[in-house]
PDB file of N, CA and C in Angstrom:
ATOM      1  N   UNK A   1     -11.901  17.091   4.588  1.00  0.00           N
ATOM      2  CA  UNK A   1     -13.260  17.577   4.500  1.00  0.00           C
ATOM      3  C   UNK A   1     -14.060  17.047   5.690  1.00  0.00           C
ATOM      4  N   UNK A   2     -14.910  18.442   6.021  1.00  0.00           N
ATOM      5  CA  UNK A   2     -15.196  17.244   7.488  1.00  0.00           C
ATOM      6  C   UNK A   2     -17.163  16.998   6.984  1.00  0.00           C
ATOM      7  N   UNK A   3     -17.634  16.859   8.074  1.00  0.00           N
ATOM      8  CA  UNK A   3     -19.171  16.131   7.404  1.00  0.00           C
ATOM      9  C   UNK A   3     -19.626  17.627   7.611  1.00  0.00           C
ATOM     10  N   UNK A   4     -19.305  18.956   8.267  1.00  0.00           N
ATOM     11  CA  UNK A   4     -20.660  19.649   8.569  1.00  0.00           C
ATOM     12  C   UNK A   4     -20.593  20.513   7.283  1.00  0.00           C
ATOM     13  N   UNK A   5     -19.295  19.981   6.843  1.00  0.00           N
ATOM     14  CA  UNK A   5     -19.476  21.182   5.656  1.00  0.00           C
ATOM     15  C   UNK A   5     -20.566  20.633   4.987  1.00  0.00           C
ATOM     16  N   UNK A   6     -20.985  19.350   4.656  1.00  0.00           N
ATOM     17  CA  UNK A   6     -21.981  18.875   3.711  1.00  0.00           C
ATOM     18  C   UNK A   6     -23.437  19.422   4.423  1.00  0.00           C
ATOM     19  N   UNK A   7     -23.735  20.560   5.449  1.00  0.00           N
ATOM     20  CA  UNK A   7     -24.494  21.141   6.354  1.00  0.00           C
ATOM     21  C   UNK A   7     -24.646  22.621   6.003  1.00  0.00           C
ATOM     22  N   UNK A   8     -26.294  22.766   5.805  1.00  0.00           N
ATOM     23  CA  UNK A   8     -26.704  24.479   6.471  1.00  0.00           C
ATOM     24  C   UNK A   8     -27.444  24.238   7.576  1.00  0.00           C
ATOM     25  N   UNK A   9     -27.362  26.034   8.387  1.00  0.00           N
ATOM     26  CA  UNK A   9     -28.153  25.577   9.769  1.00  0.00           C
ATOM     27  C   UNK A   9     -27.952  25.238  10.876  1.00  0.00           C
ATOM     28  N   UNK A  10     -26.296  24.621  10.785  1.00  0.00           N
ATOM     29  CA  UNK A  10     -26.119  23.641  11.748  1.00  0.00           C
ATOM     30  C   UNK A  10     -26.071  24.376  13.167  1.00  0.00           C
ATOM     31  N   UNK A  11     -26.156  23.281  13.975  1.00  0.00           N
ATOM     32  CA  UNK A  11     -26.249  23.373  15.249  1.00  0.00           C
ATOM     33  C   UNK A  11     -25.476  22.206  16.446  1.00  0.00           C
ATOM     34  N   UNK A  12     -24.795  22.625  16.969  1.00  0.00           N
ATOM     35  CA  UNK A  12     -24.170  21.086  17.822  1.00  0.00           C
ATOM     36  C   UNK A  12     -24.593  21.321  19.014  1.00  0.00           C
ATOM     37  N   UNK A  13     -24.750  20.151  19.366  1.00  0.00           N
ATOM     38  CA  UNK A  13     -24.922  19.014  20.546  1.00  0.00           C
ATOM     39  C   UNK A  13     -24.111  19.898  21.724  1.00  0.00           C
ATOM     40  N   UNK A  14     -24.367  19.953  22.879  1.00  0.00           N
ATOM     41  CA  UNK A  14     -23.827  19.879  24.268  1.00  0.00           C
ATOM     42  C   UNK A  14     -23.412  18.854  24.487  1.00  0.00           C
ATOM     43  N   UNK A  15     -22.365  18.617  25.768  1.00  0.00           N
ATOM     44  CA  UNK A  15     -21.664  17.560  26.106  1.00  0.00           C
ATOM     45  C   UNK A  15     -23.107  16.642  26.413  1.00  0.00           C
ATOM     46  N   UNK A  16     -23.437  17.346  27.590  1.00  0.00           N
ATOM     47  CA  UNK A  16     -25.144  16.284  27.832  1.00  0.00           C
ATOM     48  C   UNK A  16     -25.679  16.091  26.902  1.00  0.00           C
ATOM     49  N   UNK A  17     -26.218  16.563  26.091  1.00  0.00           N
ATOM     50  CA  UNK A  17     -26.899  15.752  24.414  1.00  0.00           C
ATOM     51  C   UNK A  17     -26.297  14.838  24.176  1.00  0.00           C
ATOM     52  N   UNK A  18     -24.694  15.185  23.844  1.00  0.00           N
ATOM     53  CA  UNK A  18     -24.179  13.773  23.337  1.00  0.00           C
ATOM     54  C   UNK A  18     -23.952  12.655  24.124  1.00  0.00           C
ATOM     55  N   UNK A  19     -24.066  12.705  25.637  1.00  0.00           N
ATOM     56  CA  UNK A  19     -23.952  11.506  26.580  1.00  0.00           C
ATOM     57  C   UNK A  19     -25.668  10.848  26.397  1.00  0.00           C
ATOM     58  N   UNK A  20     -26.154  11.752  26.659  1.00  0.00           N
ATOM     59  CA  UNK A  20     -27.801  11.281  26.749  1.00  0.00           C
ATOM     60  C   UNK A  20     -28.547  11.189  25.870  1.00  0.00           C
ATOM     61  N   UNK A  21     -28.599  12.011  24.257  1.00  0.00           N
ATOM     62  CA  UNK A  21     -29.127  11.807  23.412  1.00  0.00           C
ATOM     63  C   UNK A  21     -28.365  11.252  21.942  1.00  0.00           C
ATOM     64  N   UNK A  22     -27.727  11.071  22.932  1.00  0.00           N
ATOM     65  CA  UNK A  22     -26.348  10.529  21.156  1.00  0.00           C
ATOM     66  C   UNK A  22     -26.403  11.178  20.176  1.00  0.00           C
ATOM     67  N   UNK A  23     -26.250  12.378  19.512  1.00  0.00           N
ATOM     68  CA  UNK A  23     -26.094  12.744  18.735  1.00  0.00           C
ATOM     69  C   UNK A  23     -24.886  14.039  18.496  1.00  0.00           C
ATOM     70  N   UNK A  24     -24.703  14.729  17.502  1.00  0.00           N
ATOM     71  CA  UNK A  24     -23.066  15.376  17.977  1.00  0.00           C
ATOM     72  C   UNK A  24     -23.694  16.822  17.300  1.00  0.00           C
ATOM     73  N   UNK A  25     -24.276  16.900  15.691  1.00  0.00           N
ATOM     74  CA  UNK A  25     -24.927  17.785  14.902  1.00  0.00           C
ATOM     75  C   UNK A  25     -26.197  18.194  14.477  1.00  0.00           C
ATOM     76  N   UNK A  26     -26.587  19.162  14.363  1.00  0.00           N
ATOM     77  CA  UNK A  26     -28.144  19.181  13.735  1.00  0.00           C
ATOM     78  C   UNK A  26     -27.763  19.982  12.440  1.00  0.00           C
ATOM     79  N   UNK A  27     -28.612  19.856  11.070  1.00  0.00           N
ATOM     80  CA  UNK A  27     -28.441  20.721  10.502  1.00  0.00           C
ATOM     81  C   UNK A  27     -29.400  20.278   8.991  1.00  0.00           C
ATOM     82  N   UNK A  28     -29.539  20.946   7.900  1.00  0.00           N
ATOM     83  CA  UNK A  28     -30.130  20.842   6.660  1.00  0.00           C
ATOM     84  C   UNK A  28     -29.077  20.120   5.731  1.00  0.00           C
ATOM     85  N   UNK A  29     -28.907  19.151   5.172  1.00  0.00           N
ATOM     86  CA  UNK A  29     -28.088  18.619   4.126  1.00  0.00           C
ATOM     87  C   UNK A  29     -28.413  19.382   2.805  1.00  0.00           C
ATOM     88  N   UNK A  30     -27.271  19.566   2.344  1.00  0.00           N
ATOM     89  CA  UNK A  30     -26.867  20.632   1.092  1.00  0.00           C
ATOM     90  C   UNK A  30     -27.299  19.761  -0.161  1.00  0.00           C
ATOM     91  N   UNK A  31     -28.340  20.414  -1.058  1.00  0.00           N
ATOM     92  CA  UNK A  31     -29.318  20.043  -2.251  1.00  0.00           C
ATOM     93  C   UNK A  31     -29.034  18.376  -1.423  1.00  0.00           C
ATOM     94  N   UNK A  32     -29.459  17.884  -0.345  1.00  0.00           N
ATOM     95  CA  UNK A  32     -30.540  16.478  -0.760  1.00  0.00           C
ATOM     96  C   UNK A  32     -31.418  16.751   0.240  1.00  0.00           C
ATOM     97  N   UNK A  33     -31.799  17.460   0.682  1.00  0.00           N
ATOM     98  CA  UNK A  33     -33.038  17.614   1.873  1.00  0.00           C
ATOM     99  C   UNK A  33     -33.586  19.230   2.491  1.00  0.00           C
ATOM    100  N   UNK A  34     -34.698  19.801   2.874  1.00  0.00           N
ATOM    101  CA  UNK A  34     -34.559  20.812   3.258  1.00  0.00           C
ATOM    102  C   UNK A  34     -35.768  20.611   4.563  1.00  0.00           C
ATOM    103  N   UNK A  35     -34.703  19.636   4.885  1.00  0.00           N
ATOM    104  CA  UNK A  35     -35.537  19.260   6.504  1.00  0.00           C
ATOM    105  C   UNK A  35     -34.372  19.171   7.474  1.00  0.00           C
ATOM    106  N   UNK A  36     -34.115  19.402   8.789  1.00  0.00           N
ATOM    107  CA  UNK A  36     -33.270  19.375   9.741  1.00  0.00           C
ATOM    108  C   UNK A  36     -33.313  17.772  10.239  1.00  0.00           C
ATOM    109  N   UNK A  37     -31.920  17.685  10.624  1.00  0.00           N
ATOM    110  CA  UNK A  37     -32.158  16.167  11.146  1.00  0.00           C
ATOM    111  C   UNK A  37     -31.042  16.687  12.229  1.00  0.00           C
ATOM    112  N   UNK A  38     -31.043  15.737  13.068  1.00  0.00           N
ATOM    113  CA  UNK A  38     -29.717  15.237  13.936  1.00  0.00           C
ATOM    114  C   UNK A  38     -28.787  14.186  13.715  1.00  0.00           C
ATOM    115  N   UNK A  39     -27.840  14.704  13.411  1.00  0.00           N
ATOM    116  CA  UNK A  39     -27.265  13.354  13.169  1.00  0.00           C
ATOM    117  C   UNK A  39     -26.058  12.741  14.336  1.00  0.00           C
ATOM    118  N   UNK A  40     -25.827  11.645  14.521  1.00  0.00           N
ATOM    119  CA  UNK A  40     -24.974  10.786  15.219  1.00  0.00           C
ATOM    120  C   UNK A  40     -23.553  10.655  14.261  1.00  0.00           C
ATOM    121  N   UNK A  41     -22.721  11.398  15.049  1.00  0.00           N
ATOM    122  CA  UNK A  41     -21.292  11.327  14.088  1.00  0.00           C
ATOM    123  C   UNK A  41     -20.108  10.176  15.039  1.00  0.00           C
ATOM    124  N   UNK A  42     -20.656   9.539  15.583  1.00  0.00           N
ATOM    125  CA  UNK A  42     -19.632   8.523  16.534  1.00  0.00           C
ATOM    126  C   UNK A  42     -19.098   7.942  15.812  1.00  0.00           C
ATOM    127  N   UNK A  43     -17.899   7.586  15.715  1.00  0.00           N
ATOM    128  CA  UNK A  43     -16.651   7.259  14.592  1.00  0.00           C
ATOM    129  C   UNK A  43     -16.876   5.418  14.890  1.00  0.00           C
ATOM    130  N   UNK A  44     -16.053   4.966  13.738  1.00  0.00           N
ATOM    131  CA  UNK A  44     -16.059   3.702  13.467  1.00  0.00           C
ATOM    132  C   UNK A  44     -14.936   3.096  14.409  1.00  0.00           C
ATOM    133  N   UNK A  45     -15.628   1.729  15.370  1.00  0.00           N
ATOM    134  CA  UNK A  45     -14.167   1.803  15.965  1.00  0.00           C
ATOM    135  C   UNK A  45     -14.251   0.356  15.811  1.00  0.00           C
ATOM    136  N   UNK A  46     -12.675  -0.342  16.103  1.00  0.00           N
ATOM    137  CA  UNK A  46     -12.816  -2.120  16.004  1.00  0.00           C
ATOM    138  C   UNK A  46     -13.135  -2.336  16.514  1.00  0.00           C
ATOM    139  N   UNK A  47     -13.460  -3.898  16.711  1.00  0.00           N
ATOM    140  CA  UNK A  47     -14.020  -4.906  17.560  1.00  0.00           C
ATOM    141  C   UNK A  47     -12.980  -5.769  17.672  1.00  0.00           C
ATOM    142  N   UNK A  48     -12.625  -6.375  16.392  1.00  0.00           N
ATOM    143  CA  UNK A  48     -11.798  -7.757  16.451  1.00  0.00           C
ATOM    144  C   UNK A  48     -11.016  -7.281  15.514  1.00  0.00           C
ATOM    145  N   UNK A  49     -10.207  -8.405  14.630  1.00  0.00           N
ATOM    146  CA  UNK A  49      -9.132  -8.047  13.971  1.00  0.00           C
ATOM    147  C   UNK A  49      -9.642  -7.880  12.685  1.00  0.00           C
ATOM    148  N   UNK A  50     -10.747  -8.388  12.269  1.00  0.00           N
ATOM    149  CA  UNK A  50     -11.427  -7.748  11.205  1.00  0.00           C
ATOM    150  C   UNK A  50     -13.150  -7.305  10.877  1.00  0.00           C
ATOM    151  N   UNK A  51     -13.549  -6.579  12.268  1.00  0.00           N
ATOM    152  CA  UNK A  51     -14.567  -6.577  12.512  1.00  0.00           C
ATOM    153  C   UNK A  51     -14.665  -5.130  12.939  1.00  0.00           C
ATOM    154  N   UNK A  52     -15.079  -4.003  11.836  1.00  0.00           N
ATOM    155  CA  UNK A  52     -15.211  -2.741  12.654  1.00  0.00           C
ATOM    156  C   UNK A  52     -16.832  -2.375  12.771  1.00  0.00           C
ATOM    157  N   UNK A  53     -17.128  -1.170  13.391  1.00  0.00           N
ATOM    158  CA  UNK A  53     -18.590  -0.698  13.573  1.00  0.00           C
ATOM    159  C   UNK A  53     -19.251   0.354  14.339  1.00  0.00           C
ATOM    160  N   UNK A  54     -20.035   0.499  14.568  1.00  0.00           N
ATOM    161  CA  UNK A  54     -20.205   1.201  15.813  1.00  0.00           C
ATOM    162  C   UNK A  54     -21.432   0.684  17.099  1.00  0.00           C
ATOM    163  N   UNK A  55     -21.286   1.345  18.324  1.00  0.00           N
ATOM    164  CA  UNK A  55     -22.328   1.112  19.187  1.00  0.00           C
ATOM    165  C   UNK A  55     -23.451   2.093  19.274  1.00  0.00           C
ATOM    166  N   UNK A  56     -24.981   1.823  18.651  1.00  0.00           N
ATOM    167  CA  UNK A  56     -25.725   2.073  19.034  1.00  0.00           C
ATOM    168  C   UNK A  56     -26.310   2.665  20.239  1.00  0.00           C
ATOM    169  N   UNK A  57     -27.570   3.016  20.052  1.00  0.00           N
ATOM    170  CA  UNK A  57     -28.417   3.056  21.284  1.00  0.00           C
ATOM    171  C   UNK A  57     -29.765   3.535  20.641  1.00  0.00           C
ATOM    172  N   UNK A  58     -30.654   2.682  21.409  1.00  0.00           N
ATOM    173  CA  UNK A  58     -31.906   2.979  21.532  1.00  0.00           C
ATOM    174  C   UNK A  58     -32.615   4.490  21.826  1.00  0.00           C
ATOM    175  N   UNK A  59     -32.342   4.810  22.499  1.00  0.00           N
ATOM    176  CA  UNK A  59     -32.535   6.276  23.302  1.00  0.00           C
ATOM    177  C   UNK A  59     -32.465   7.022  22.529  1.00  0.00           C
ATOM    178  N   UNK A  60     -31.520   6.991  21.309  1.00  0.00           N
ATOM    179  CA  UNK A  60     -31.096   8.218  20.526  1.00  0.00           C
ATOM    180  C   UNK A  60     -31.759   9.004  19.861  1.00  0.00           C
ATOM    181  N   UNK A  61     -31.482  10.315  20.004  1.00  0.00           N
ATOM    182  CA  UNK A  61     -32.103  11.290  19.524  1.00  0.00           C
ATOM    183  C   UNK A  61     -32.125  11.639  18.046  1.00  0.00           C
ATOM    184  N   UNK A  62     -30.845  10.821  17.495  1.00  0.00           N
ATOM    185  CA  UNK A  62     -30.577  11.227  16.379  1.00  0.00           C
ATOM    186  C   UNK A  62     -31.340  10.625  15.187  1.00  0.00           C
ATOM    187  N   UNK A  63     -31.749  11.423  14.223  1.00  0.00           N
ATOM    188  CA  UNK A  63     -32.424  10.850  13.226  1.00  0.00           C
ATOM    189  C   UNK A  63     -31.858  10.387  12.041  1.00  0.00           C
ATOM    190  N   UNK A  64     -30.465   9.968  12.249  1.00  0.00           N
ATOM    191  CA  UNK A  64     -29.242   9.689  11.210  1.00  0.00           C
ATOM    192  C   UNK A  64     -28.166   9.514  11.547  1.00  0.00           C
ATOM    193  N   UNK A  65     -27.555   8.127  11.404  1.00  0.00           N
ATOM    194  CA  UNK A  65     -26.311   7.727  11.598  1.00  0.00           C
ATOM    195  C   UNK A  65     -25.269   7.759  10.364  1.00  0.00           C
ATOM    196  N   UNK A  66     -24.037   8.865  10.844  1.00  0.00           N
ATOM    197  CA  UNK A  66     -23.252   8.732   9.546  1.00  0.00           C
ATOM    198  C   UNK A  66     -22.323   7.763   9.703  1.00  0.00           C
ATOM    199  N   UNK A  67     -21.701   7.166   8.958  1.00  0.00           N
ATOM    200  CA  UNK A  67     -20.561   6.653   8.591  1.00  0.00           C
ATOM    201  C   UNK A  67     -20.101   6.792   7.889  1.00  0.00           C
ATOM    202  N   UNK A  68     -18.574   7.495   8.648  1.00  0.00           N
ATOM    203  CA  UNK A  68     -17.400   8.198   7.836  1.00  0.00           C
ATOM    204  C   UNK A  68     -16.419   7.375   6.971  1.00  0.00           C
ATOM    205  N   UNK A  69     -16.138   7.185   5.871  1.00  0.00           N
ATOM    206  CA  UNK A  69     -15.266   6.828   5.328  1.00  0.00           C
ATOM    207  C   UNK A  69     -14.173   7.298   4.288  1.00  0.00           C
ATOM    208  N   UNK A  70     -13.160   6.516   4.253  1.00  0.00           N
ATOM    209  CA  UNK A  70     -12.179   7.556   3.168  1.00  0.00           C
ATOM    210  C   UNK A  70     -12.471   8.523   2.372  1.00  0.00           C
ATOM    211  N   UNK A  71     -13.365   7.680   1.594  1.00  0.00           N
ATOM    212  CA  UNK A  71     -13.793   8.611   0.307  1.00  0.00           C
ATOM    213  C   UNK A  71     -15.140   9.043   0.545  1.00  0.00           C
ATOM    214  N   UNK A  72     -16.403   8.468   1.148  1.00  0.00           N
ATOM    215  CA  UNK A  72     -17.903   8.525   1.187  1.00  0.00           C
ATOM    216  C   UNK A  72     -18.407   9.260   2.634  1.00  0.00           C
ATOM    217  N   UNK A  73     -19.450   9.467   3.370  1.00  0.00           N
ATOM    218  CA  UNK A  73     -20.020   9.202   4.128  1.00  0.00           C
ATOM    219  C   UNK A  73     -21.612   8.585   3.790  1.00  0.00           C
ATOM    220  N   UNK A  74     -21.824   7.511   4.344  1.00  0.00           N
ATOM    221  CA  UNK A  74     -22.966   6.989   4.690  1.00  0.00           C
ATOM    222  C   UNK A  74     -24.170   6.963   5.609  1.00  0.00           C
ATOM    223  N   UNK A  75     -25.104   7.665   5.293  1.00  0.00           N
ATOM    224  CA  UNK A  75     -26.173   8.100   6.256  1.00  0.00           C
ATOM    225  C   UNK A  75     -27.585   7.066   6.685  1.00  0.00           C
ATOM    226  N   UNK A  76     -27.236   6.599   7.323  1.00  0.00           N
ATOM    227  CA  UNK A  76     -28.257   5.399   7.578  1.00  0.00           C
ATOM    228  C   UNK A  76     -29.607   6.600   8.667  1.00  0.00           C
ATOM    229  N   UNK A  77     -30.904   5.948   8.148  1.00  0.00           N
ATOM    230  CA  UNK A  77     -31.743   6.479   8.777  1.00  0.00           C
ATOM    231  C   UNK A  77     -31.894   6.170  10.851  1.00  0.00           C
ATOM    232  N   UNK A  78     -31.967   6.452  11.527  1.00  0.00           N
ATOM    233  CA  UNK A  78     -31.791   5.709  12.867  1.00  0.00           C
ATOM    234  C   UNK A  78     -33.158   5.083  12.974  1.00  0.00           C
ATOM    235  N   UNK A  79     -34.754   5.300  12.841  1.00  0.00           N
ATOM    236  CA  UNK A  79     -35.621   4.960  13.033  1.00  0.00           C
ATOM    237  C   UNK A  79     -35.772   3.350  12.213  1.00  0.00           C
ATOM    238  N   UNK A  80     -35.307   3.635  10.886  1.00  0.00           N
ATOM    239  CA  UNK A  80     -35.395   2.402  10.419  1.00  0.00           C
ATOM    240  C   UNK A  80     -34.645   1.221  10.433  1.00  0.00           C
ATOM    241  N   UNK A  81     -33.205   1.675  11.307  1.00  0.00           N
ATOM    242  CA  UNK A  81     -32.278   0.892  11.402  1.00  0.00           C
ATOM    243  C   UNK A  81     -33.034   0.024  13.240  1.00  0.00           C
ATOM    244  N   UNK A  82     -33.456   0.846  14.082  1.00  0.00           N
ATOM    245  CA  UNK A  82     -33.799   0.195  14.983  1.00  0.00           C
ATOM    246  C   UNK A  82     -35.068  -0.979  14.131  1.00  0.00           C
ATOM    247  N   UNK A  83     -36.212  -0.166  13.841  1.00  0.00           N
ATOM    248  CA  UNK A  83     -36.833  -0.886  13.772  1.00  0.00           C
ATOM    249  C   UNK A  83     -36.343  -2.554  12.627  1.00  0.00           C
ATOM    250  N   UNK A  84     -35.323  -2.356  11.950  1.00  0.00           N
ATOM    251  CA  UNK A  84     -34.757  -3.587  11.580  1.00  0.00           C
ATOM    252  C   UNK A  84     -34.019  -4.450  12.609  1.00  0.00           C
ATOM    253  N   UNK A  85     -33.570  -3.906  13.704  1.00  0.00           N
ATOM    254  CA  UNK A  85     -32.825  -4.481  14.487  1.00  0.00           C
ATOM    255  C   UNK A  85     -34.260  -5.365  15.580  1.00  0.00           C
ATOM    256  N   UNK A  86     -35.086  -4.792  15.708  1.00  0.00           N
ATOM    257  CA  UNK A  86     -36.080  -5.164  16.827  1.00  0.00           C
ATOM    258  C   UNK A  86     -36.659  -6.512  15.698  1.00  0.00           C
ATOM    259  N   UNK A  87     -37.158  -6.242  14.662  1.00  0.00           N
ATOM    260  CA  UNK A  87     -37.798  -7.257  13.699  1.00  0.00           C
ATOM    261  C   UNK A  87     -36.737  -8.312  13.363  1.00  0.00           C
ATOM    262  N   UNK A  88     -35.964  -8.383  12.896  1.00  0.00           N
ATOM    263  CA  UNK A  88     -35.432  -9.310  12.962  1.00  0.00           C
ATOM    264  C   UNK A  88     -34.295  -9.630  14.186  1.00  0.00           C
ATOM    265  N   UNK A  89     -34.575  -9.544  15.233  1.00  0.00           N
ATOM    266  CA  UNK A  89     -33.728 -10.048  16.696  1.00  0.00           C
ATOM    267  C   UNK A  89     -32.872 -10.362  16.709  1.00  0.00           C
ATOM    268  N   UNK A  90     -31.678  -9.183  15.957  1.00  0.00           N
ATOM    269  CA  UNK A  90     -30.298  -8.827  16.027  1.00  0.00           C
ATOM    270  C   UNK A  90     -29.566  -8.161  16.854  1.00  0.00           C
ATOM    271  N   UNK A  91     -28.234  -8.488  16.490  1.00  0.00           N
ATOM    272  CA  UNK A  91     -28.119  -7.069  17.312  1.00  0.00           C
ATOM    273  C   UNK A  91     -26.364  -6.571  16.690  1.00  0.00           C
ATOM    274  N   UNK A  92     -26.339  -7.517  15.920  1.00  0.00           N
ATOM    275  CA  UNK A  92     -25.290  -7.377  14.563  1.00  0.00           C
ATOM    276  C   UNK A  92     -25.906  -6.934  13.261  1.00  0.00           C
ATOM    277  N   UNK A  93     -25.710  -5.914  12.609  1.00  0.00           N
ATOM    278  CA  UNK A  93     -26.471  -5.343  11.197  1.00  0.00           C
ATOM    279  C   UNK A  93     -24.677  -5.449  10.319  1.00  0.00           C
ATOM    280  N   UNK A  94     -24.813  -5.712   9.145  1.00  0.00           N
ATOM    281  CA  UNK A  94     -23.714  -5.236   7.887  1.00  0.00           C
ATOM    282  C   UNK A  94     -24.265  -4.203   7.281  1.00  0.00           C
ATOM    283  N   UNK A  95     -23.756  -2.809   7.405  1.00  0.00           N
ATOM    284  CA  UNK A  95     -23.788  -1.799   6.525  1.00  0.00           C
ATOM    285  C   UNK A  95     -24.222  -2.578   5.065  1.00  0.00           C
ATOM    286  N   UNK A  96     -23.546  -3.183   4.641  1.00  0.00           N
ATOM    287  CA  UNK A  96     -23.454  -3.407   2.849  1.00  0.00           C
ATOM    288  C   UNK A  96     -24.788  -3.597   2.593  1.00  0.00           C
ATOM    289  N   UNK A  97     -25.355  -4.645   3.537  1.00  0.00           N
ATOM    290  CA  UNK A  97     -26.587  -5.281   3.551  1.00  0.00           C
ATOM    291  C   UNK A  97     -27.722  -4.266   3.813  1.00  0.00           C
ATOM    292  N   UNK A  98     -27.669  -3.650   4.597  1.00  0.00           N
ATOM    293  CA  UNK A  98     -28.668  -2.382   5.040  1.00  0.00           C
ATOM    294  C   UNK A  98     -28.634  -1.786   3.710  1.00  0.00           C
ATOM    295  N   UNK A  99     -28.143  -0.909   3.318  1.00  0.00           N
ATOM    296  CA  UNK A  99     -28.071   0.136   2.412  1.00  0.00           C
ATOM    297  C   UNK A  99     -28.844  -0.144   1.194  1.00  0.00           C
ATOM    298  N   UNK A 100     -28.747  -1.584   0.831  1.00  0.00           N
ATOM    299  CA  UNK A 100     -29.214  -2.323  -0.282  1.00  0.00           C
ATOM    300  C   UNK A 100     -30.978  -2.287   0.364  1.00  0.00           C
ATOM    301  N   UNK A 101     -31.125  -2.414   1.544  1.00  0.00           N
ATOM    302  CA  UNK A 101     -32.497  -2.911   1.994  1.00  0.00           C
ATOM    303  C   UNK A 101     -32.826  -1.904   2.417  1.00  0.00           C
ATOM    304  N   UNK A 102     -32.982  -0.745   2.762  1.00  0.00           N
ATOM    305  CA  UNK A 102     -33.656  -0.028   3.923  1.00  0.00           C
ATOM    306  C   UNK A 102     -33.779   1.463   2.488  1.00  0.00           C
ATOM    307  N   UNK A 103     -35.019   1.710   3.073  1.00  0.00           N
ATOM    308  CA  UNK A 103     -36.004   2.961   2.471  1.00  0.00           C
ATOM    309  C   UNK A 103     -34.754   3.690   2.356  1.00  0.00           C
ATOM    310  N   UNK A 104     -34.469   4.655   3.546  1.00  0.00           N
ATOM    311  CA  UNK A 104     -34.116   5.760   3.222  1.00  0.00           C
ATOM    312  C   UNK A 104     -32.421   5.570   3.952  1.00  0.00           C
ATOM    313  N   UNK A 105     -31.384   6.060   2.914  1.00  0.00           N
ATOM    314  CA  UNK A 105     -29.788   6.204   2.849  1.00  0.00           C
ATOM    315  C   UNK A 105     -29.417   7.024   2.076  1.00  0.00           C
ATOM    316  N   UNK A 106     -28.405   7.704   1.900  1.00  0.00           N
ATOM    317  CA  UNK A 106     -27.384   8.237   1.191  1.00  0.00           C
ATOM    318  C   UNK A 106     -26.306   8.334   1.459  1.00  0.00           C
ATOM    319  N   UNK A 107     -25.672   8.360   0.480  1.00  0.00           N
ATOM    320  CA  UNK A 107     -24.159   8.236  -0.062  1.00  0.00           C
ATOM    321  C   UNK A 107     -23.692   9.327  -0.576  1.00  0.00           C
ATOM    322  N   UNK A 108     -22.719  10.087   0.240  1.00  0.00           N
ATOM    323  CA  UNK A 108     -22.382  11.433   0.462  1.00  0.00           C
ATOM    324  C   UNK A 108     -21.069  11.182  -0.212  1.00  0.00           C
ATOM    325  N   UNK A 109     -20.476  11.675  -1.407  1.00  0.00           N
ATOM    326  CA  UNK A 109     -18.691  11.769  -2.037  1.00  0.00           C
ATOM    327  C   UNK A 109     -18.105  12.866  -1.236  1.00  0.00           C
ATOM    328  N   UNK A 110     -16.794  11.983  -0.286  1.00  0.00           N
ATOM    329  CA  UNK A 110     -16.074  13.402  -0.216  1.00  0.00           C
ATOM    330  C   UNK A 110     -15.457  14.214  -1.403  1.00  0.00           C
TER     331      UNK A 110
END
C-alpha cells in the first residue's frame, strides 16, 4: 500500500521542488481533512546501529512529515515540529515523544 492512496487531489513535486522545497506530494487526506497539504515522504534511513530517522530542513515547503512504517504511517505537522526544535535547542527529536506532545499528528493504519 503506498501513502498516496491514503490521497485525493494529489499532485507531485518536480525534481526541483523536491531538491529545493523538500517535499515529494500534495494532496487532501481521505475522511481526516479537506484541506491540501504537502507532504515530505523522505524515507527513514540509519544513522548508527540502532539509531534510525530522518534529515530535515528548515526551508521546507512541506506542511507534513510522514513516517512510513510497517504497519502505520505517521504524520508529524512540519511547522510545529520546527518550532519545537528552535524552542527547545535541539536538533535530535524522538518520534514517540513528539506524537505524545505536539497539537497536531496522525496515525494512518496500513
Amino acid at each position: 500500500m503506498k501513502f498516496e492512496d491514503q490521497l485525493i487531489d494529489i499532485k507531485y513535486a518536480t525534481k526541483k521542488q523536491i531538491q529545493q522545497e523538500h517535499w515529494h506530494i500534495e494532496g487532501i487526506l481521505k475522511s481526516k481533512s479537506n484541506q491540501k497539504f504537502k507532504f515530505d515522504l523522505s524515507p527513514i534511513i540509519k544513522f548508527d546501529q540502532e539509531d534510525y530517522g530522518k534529515i530535515g530542513h528548515f526551508k521546507s515547503k512541506a506542511n507534513k512529515i510522514v513516517f512510513d512504517f510497517k504497519n502505520t504511517w505517521v504524520l508529524i505537522d512540519t511547522e510545529e515540529l520546527h518550532e519545537y526544535i528552535k524552542n527547545n535547542k535541539t536538533k535530535i527529536v524522538y518520534l514517540d515523544k513528539i506524537t505524545k506532545e505536539f497539537y497536531w499528528n496522525i496515525i494512518i493504519n496500513k
